[in-house]
Protein backbone atom coordinates (compact mmCIF):
# COMPACT_ATOMS: atom_id res chain seq x y z
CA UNK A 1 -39.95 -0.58 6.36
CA UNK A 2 -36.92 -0.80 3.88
CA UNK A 3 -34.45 -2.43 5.33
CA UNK A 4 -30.63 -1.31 4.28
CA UNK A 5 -27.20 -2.82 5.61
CA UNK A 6 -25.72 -1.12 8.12
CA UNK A 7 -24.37 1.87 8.62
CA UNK A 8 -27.07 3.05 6.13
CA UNK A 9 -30.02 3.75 8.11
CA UNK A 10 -33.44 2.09 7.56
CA UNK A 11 -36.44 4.11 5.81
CA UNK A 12 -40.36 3.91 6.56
CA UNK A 13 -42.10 3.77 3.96
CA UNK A 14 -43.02 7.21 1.73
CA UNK A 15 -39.49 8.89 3.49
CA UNK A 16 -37.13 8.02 0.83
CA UNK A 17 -38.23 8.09 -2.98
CA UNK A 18 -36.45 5.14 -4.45
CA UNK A 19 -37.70 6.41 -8.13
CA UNK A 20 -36.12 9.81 -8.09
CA UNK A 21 -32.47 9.43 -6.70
CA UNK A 22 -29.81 11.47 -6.80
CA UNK A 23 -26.22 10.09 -8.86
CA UNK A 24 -23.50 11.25 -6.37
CA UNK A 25 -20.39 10.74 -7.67
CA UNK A 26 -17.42 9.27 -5.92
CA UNK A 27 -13.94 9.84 -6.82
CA UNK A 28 -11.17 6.24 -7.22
CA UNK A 29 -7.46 5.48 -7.13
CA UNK A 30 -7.10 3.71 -10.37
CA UNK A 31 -4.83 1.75 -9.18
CA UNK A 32 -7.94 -0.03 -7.23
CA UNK A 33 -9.82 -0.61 -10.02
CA UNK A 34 -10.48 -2.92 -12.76
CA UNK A 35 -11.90 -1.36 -15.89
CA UNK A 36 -12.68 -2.23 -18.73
CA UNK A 37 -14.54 -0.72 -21.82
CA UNK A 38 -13.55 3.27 -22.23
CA UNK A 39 -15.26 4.01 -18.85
CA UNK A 40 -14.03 7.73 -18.85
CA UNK A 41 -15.24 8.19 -22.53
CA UNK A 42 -19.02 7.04 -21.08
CA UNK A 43 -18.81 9.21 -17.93
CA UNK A 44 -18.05 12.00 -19.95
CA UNK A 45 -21.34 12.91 -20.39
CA UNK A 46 -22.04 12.52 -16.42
CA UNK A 47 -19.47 14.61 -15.79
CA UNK A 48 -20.58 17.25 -17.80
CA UNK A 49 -23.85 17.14 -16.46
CA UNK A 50 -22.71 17.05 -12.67
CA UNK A 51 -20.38 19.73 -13.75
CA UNK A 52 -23.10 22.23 -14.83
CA UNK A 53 -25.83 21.66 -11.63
CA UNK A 54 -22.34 22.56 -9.85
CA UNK A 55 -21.64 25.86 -11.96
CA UNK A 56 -17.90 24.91 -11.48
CA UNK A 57 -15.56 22.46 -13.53
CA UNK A 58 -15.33 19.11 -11.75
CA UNK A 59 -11.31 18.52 -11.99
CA UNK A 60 -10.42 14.78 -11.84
CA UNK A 61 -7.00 13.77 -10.94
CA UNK A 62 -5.31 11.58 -13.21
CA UNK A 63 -4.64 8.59 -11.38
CA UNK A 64 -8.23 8.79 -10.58
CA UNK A 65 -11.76 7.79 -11.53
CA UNK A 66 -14.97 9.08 -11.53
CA UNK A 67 -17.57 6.50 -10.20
CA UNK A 68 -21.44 7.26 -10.19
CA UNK A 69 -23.04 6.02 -7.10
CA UNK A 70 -26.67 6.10 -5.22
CA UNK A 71 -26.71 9.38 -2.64
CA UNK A 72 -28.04 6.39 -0.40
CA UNK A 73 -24.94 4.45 -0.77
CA UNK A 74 -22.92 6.80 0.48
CA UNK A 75 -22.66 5.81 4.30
CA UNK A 76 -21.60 2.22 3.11
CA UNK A 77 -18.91 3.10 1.01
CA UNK A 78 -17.04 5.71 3.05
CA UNK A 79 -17.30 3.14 5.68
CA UNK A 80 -16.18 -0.14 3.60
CA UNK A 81 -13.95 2.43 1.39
CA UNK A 82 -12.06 4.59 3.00
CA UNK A 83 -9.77 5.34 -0.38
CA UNK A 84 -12.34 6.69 -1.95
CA UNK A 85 -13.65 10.33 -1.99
CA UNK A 86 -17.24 11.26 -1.89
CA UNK A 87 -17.15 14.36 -4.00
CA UNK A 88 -19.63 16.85 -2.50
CA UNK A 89 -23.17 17.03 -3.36
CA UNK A 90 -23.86 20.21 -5.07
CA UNK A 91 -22.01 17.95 -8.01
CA UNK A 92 -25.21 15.78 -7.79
CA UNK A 93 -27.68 14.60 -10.24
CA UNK A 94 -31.26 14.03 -10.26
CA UNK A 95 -31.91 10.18 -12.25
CA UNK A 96 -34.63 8.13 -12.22
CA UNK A 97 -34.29 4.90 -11.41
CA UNK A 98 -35.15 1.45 -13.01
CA UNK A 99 -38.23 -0.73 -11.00
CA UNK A 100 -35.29 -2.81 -9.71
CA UNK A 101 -33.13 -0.22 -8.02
CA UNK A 102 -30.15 -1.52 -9.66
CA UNK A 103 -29.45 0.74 -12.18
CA UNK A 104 -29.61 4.52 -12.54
CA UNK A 105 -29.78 6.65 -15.76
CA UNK A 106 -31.65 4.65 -17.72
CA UNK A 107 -31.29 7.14 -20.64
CA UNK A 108 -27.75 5.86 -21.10
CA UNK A 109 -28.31 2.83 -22.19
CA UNK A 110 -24.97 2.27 -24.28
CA UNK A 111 -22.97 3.33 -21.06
CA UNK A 112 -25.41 0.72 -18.95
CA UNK A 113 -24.97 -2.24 -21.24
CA UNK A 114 -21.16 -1.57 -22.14
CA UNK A 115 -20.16 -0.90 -18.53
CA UNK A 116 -18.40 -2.90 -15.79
CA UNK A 117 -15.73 -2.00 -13.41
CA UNK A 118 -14.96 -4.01 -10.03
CA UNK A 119 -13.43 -2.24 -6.89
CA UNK A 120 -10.16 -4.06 -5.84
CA UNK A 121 -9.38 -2.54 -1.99
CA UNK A 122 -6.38 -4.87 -2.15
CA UNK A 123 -3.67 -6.39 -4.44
CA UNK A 124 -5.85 -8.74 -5.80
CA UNK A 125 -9.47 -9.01 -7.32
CA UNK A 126 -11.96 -11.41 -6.76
């Protein structure tokens, strides 16, 4: 059995492929964030891509952010993070994942290693 935190829901074996994921993509008050590096210059691409398995332009707001996240994920985060929009999942995107489970789109390897943001849900960061 793989065992999640709640409120994601626990998987037998075989019923979830933790190899092939799908990239869902969330959607985040700036304002909440800490970024750093050109983050919207490396999701560019992600975008895009999301974009075209849609067959319709994904329009981000301005004083928002476009976050990648694990389809698996998303229970967790509406529930922990209720400012941020789960965009809907025809924008999804197939990615394999690393051995680990940590990572996804191992293909981008500059936007992997160049990458870091940190979700603030109040005035200050830790």
């Amino acid at each position: 059995m793989r065992c999640f935190l709640p409120p994601i829901p626990d998987y037998a074996p075989g019923t979830y492929d933790l190899y092939h994921v799908k990239l869902r993509l969330v959607s985040a008050p700036k304002s909440q964030l800490e970024i750093t590096s050109d983050f919207e210059k490396y999701m560019e691409p992600i975008i895009e891509t999301a974009s075209r398995n849609a067959g319709t332009e994904l329009k981000v707001p301005v004083d928002h952010l476009i976050i990648p996240v694990f389809e698996i994920q998303i229970a967790h985060i509406q529930d922990k993070f209720p400012d941020i929009e789960v965009l809907p999942s025809e924008f999804a995107i197939p990615a394999l994942s690393q051995l680990s489970i940590r990572y996804a789109l191992y293909a981008y390897r500059e936007f992997i290693s160049t990458l870091y943001f940190q979700y603030c849900p109040g005035p200050r960061c830790f």
